[in-house]
Protein backbone atom coordinates (compact mmCIF):
# COMPACT_ATOMS: atom_id res chain seq x y z
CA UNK A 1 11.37 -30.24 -4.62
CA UNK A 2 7.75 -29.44 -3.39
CA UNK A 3 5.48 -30.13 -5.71
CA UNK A 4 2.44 -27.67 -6.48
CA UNK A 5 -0.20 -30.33 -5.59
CA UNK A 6 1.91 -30.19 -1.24
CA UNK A 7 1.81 -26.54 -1.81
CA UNK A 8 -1.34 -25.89 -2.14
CA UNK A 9 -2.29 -28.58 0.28
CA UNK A 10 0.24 -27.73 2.91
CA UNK A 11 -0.93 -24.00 3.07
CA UNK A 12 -1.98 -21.78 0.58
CA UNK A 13 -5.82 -22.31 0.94
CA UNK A 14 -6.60 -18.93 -0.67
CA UNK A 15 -5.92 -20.34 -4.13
CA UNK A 16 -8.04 -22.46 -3.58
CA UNK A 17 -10.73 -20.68 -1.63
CA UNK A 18 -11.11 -18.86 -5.21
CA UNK A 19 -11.23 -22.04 -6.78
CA UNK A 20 -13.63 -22.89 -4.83
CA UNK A 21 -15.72 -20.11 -3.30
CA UNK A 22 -16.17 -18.04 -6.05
CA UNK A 23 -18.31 -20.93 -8.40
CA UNK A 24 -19.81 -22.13 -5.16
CA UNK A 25 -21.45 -18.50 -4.89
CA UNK A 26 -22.29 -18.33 -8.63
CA UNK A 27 -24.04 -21.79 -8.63
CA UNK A 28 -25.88 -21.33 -4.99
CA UNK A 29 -26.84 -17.81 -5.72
CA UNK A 30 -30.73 -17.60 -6.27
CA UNK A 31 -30.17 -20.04 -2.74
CA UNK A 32 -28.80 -17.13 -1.10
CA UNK A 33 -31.22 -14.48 -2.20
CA UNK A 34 -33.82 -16.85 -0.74
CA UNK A 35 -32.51 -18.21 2.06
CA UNK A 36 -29.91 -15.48 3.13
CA UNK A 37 -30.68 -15.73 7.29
CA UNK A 38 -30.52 -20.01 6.77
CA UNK A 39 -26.73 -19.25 5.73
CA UNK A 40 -26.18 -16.29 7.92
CA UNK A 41 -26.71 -18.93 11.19
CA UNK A 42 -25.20 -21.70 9.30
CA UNK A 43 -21.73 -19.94 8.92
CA UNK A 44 -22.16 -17.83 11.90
CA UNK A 45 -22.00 -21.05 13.90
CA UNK A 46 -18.87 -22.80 11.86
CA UNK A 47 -17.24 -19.41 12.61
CA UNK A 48 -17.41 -19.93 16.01
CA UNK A 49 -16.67 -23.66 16.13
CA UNK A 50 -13.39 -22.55 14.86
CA UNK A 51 -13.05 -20.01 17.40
CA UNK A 52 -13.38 -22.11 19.89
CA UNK A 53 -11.18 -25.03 18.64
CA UNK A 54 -8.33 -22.36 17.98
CA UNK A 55 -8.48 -21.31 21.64
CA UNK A 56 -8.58 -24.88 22.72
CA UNK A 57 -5.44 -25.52 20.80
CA UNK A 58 -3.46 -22.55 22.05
CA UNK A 59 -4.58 -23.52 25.62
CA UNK A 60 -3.40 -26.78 25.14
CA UNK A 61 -1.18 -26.40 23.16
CA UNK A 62 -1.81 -29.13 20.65
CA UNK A 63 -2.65 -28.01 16.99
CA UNK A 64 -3.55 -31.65 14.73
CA UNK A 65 -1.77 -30.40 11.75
CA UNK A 66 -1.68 -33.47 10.09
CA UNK A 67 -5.74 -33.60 9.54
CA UNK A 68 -7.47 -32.73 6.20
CA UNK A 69 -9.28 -30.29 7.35
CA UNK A 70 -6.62 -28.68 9.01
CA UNK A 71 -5.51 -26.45 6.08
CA UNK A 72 -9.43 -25.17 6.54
CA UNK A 73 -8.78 -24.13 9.80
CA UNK A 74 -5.33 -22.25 9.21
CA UNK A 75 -6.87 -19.65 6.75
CA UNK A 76 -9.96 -19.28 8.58
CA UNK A 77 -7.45 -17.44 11.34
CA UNK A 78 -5.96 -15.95 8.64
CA UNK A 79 -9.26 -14.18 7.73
CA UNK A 80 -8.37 -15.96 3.80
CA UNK A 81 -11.99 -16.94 3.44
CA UNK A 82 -13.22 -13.62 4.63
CA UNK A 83 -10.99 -12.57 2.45
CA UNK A 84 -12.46 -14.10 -0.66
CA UNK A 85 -16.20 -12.57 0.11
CA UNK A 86 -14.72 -9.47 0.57
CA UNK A 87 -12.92 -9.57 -2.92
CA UNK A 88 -15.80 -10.41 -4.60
CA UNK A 89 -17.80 -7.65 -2.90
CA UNK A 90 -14.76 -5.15 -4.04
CA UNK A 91 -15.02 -6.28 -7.47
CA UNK A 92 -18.58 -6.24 -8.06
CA UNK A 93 -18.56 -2.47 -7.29
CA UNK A 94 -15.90 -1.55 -10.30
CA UNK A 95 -17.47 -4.46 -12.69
CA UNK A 96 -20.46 -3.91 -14.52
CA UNK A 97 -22.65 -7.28 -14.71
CA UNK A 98 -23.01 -8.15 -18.87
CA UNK A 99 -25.48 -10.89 -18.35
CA UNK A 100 -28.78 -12.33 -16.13
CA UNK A 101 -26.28 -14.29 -14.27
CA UNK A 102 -23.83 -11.35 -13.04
CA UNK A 103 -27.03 -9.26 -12.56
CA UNK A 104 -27.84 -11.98 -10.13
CA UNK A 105 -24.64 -12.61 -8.11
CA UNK A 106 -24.67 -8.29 -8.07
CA UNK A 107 -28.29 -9.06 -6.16
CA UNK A 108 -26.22 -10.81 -3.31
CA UNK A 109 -23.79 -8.49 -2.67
CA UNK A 110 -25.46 -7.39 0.68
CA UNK A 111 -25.63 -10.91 1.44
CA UNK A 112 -21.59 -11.50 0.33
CA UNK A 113 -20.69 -8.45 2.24
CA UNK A 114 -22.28 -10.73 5.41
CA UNK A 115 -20.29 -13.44 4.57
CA UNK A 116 -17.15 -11.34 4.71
CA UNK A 117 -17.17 -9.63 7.89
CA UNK A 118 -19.15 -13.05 9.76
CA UNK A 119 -16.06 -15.44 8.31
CA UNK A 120 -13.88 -12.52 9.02
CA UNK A 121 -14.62 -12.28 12.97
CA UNK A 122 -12.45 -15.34 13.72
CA UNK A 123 -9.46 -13.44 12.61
CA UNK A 124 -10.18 -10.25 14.70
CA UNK A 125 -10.94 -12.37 17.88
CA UNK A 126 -8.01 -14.85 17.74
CA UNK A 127 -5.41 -11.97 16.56
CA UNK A 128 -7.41 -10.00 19.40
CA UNK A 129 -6.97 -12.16 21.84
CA UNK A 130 -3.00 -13.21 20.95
CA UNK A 131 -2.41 -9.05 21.66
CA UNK A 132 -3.57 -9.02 24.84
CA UNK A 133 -1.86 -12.56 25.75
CA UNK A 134 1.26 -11.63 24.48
CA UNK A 135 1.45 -7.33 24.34
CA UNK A 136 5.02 -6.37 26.38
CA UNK A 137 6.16 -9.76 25.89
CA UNK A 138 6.27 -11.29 22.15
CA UNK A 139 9.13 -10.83 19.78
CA UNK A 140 7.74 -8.43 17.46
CA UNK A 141 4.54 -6.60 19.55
CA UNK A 142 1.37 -7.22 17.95
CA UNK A 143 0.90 -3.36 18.06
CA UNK A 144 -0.11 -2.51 14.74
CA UNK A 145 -1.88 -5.17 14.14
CA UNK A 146 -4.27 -4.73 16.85
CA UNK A 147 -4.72 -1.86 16.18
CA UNK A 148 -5.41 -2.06 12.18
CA UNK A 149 -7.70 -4.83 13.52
CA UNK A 150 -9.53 -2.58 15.95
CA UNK A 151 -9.69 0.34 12.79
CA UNK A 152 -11.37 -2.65 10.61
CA UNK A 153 -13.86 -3.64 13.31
CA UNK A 154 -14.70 0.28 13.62
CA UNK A 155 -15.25 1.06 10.09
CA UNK A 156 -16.69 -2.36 9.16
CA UNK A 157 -19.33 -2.68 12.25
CA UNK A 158 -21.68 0.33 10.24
CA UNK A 159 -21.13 -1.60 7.03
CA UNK A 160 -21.93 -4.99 8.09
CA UNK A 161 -25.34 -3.62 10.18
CA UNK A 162 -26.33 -1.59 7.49
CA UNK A 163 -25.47 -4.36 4.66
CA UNK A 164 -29.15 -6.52 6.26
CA UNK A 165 -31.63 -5.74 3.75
CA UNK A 166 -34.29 -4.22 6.67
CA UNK A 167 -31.66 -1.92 8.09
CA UNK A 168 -30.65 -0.84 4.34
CA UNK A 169 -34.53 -0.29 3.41
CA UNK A 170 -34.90 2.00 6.79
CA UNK A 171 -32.21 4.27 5.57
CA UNK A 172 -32.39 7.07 2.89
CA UNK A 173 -31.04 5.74 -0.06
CA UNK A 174 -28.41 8.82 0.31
CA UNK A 175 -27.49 8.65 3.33
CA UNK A 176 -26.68 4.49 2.74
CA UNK A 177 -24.22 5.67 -0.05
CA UNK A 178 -22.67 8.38 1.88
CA UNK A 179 -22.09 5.68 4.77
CA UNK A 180 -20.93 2.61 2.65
CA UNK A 181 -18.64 4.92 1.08
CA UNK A 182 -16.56 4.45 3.86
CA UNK A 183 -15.90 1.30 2.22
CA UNK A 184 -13.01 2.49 0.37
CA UNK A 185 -11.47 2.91 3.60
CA UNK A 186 -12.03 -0.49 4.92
CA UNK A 187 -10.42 -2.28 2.07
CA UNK A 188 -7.51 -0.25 2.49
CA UNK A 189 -7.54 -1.08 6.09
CA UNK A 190 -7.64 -4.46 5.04
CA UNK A 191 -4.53 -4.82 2.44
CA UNK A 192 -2.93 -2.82 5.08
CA UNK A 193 -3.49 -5.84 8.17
CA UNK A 194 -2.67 -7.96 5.02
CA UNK A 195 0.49 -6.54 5.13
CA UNK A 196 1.61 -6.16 8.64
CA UNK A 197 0.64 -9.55 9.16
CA UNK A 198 3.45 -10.59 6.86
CA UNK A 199 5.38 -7.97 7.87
CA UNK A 200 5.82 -9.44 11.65
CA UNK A 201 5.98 -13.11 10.04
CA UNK A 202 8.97 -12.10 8.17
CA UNK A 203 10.61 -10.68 11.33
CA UNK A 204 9.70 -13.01 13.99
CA UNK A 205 11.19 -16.43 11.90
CA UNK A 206 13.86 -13.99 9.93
CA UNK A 207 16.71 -16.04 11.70
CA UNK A 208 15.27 -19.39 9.98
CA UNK A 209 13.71 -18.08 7.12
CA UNK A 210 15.52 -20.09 4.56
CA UNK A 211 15.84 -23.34 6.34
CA UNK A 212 15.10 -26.50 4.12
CA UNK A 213 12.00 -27.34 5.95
CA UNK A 214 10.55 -23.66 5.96
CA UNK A 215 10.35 -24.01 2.24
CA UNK A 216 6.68 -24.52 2.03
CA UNK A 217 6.04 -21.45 4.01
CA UNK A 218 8.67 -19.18 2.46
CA UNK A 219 6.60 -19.77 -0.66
CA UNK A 220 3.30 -19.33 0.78
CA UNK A 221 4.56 -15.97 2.41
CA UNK A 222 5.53 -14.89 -1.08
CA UNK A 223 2.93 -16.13 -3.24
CA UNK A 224 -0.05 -14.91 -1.07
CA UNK A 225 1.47 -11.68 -0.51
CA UNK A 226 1.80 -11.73 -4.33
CA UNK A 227 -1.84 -12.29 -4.98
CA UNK A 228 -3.08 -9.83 -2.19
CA UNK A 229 -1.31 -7.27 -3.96
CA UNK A 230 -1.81 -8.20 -7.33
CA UNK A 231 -5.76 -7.88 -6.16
CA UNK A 232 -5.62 -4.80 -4.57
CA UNK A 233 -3.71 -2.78 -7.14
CA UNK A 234 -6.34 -4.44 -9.71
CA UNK A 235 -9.16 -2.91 -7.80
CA UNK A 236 -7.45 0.45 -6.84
CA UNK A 237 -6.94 0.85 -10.59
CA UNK A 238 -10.15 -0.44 -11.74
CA UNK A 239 -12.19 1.62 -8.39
CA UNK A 240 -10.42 5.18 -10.30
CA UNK A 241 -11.26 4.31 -13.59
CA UNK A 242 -15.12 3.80 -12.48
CA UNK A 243 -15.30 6.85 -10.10
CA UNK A 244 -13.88 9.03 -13.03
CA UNK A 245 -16.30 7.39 -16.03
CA UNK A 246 -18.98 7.88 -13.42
CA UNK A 247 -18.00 11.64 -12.92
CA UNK A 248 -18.17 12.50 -16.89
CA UNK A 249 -21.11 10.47 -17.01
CA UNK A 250 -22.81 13.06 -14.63
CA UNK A 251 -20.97 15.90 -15.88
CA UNK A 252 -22.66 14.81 -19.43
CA UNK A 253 -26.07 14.86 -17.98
CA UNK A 254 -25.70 17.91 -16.43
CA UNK A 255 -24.46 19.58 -20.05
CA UNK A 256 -27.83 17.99 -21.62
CA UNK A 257 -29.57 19.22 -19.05
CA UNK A 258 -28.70 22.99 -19.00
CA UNK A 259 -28.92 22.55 -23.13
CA UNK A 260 -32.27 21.37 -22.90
CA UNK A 261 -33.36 23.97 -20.07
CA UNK A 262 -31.80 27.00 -22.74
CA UNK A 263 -33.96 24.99 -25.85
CA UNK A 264 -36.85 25.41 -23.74
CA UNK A 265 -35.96 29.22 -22.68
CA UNK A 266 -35.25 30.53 -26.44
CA UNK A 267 -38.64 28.51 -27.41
CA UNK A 268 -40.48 30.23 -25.17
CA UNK A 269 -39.21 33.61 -26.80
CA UNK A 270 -39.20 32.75 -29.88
């Protein structure tokens, strides 16, 4: 029986990217504010070291699966990682910081947001790339998933140039919201590649699915599918509660300030 320890190990590294990524922020976050373009190169260039090793691999078609840091290197194609910035970007906008220390990972957002779509461009290349390799010729066409790719790099492009602090000071604070609004859309766009990209794993190894040795990955397929969902309906739920308290918040203001404009009218009669 696999144990939870191989599990984890063998493939699910977005447990543990939470596990991980999530304090690492918290603890290096006054680091960030400071020293945001230091990290920008930093994991601009590990991005592409995995790029290029992935291509290598497929070229030669030797993957060294039996390394420690090869577990690393599967969810970084994935777009996992990317995915963990992005989450915490989502649910910073729907949760209100209660302390100094919240206040202060909300600070980074723009510099999360960064994180996201930099750690994400491995995944949109590689998958990219495997489309026009293998378009009229794989199993199950990488169709949709090029193009849901192609849709996030669209939408996200704007969001990640306008997420650098001297592009987002140039712009009307207005006219930022009104753009990064389109954020709603990207998210979707993202638990939708989410999906398709389990939808075609599930039909390209359906024949084998439940073979003894394909146990590992039957349960990864399930439990990270699990989790992306679990996420997304969290935030859906908790985006619609926010956008409606923020609504009768306004709607409030707007009765106060019509009362106090009529207080003012029948003072000046009186």
């Amino acid at each position: 029986m696999l144990s939870v320890l191989d599990f984890l190990v063998h493939e699910n590294l977005v447990i543990i990217g939470f596990a991980v990524i999530v304090p690492l922020v918290f603890i290096l976050r006054r680091s960030i504010r400071s020293h945001a373009v230091l990290y920008y190169l930093g994991i601009t260039v590990i991005t592409f070291i995995v790029s290029g090793l992935w291509i290598h691999w497929a070229l030669t078609d030797s993957y060294p699966v039996d390394e420690w840091w090869w577990p690393f290197m599967s969810q970084m194609k994935r777009g996992s990682v990317g995915f963990v910035f992005f989450t915490i970007v989502m649910f910073q906008g729907v949760i209100k910081p209660w302390n100094k220390a919240t206040r202060e990972l909300y600070a980074i957002r723009g510099e999360l947001s960064i994180f996201a779509c930099i750690t994400s461009f491995c995944h949109l290349l590689l998958y990219g790339l495997s489309w026009l390799i293998d378009h009229g010729e794989a199993e199950v066409p990488y169709d949709i998933l090029f193009w849901t790719s192609l849709l996030l790099l669209i939408v996200g492009l704007p969001l990640f140039i306008t997420s650098f602090k001297k592009i987002r000071f140039s712009m009307k604070a207005a006219n930022w919201q009104k753009l990064h609004k389109a954020s709603y859309f990207f998210y979707f766009l993202l638990y939708a590649n989410v999906i398709f990209v389990f939808i075609r794993r599930f039909l390209v190894f359906s024949d084998r699915l439940h073979e003894p040795e394909n146990l590992p990955w039957l349960i990864d397929t399930y439990v990270s599918l699990a989790i992306y969902t679990a996420l997304f309906v969290t935030y859906t739920v908790l985006r619609i509660r926010t956008d409606r308290n923020k609504r009768e918040r306004a709607r409030v203001r707007e009765l106060k300030r019509k009362a106090h404009e009529e207080g003012r009218v029948l003072e000046a009669i009186s």
